[in-house]
N, C-alpha and C. Protein backbone atom coordinates (compact mmCIF):
# COMPACT_ATOMS: atom_id res chain seq x y z
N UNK A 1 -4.43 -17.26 -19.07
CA UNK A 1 -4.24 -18.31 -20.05
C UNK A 1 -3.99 -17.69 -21.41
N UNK A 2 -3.28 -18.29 -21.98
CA UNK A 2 -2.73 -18.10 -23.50
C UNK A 2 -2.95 -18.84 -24.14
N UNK A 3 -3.49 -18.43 -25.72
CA UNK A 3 -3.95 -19.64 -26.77
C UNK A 3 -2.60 -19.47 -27.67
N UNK A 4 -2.05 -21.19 -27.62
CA UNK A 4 -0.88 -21.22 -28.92
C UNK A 4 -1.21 -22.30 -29.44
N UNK A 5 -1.30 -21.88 -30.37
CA UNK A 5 -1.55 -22.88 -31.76
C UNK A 5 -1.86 -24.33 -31.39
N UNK A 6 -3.44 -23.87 -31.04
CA UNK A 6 -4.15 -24.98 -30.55
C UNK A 6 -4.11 -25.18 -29.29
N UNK A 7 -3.52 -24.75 -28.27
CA UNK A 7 -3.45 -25.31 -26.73
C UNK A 7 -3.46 -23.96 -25.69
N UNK A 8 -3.91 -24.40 -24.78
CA UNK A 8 -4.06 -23.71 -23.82
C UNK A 8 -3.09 -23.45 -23.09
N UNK A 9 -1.97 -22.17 -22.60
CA UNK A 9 -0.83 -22.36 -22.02
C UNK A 9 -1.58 -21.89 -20.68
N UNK A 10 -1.18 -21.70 -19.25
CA UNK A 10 -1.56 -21.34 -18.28
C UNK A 10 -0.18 -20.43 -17.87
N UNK A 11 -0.36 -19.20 -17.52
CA UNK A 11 0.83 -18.59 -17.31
C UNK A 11 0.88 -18.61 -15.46
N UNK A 12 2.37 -18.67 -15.57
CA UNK A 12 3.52 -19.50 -14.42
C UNK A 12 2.53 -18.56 -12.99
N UNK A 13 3.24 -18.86 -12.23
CA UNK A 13 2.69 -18.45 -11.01
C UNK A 13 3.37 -17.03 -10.42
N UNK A 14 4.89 -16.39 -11.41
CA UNK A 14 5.69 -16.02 -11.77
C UNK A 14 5.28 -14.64 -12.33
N UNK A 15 5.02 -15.10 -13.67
CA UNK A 15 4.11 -14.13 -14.67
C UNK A 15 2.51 -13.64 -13.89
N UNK A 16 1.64 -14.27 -13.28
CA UNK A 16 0.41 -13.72 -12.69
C UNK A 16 0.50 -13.04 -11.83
N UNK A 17 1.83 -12.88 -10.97
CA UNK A 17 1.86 -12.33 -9.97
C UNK A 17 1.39 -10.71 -9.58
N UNK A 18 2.48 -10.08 -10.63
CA UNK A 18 2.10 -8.76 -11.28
C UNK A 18 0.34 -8.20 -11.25
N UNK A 19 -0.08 -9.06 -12.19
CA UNK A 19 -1.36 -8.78 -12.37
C UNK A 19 -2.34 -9.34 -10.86
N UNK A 20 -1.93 -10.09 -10.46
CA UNK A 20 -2.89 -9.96 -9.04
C UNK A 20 -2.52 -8.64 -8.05
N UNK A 21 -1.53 -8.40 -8.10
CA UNK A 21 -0.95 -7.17 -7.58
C UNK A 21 -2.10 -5.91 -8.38
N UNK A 22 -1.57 -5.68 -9.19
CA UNK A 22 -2.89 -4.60 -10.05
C UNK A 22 -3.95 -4.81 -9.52
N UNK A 23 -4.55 -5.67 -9.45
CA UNK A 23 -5.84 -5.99 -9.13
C UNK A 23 -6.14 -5.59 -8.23
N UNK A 24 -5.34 -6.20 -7.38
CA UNK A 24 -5.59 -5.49 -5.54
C UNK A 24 -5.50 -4.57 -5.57
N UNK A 25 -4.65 -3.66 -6.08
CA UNK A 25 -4.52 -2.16 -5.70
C UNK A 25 -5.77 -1.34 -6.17
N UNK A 26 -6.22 -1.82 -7.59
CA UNK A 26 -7.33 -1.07 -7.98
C UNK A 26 -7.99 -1.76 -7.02
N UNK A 27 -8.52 -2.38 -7.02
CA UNK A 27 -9.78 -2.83 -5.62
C UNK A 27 -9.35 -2.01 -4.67
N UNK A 28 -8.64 -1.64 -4.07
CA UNK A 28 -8.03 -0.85 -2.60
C UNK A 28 -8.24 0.64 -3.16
N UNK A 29 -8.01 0.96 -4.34
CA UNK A 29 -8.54 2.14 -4.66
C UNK A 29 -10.08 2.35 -4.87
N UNK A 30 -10.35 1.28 -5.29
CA UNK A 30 -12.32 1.60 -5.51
C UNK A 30 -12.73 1.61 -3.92
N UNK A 31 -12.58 0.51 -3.33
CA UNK A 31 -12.71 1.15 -1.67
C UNK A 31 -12.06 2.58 -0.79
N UNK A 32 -11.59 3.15 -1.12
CA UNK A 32 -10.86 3.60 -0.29
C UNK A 32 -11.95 5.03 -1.11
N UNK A 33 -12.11 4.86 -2.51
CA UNK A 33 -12.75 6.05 -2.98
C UNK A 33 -14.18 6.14 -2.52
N UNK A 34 -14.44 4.92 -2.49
CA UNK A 34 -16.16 4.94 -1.89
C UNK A 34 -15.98 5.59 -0.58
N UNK A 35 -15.25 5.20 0.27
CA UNK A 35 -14.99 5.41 1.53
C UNK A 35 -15.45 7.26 1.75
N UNK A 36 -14.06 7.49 0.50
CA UNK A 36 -13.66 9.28 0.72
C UNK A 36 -15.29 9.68 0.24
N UNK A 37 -15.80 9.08 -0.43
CA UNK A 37 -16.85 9.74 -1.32
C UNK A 37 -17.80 10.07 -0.34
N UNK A 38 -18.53 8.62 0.95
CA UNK A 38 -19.76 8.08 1.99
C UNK A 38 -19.35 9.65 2.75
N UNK A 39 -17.68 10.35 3.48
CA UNK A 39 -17.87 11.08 4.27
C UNK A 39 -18.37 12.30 4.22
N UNK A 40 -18.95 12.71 5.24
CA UNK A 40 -20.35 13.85 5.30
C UNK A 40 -18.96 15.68 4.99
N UNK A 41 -19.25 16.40 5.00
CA UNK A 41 -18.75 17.68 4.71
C UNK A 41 -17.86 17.69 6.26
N UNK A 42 -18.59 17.63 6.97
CA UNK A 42 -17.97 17.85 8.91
C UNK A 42 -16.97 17.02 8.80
N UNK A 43 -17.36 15.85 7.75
CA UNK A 43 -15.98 14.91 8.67
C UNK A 43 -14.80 15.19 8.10
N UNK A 44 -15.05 15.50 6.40
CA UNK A 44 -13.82 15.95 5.58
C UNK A 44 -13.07 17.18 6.28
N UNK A 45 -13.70 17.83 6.98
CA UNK A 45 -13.19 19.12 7.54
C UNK A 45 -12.81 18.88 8.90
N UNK A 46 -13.49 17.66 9.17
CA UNK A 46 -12.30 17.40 10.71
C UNK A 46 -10.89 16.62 10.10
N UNK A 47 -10.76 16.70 9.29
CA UNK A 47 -9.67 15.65 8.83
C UNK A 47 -9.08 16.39 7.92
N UNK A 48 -9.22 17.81 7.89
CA UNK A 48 -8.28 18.68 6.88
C UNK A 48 -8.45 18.74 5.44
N UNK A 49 -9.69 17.51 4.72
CA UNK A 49 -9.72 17.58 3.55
C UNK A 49 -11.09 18.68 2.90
N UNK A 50 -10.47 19.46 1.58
CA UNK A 50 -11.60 20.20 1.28
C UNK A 50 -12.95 19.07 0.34
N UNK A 51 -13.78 19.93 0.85
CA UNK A 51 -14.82 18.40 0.05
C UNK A 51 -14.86 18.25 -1.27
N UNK A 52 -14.62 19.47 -2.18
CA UNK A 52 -14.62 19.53 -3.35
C UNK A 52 -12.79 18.88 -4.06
N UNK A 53 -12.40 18.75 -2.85
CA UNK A 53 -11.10 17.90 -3.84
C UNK A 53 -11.33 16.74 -3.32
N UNK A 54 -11.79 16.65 -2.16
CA UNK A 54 -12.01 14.99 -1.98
C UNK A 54 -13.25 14.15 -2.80
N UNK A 55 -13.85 15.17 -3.59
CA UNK A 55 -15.17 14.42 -4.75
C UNK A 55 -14.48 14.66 -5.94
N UNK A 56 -13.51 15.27 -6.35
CA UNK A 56 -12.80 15.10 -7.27
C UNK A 56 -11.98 14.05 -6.83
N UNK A 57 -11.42 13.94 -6.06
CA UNK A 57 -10.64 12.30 -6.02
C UNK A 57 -11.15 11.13 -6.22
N UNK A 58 -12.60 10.77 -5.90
CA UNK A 58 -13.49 10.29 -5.25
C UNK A 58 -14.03 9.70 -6.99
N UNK A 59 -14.01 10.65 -7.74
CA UNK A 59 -14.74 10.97 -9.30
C UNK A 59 -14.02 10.07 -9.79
N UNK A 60 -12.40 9.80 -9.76
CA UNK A 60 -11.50 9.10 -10.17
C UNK A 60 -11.85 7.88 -10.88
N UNK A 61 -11.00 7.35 -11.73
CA UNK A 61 -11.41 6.07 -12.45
C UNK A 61 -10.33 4.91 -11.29
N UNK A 62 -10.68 3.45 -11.17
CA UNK A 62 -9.69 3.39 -10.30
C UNK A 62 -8.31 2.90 -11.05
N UNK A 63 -8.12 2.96 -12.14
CA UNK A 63 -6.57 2.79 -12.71
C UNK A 63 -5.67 4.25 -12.91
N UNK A 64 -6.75 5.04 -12.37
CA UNK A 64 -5.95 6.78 -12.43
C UNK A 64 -5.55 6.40 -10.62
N UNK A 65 -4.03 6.76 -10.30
CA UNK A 65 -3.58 7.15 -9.23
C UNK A 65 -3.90 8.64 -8.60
């Protein structure tokens, strides 16, 4: 919503779209980081990842890709 001079505009279904998009993705990134973060050392290493870059990924803010 947008304030113009005095009234409340509601932006189009058009214009929000974008931003629900953002949204989701950061949400899909805060999960996906918890995810990398919960796995134990064994599992990162059955799966090829080193643990210390996967807790640096993990560290991430979720609007950093």
């Amino acid at each position: 919503m947008f304030a113009t001079a005095g009234r409340i505009a509601i932006a189009s279904p058009a214009r929000r779209a974008p931003i629900l998009t953002t949204v989701a993705l950061w949400a899909d990134r805060v999960g996906q980081r918890r995810a990398l973060a919960a796995l134990t050392v064994e599992a990162l290493k059955d799966i090829g990842i080193d643990p210390a870059d996967a807790m640096q990924e993990a560290a991430k803010p979720f609007w950093v890709a």
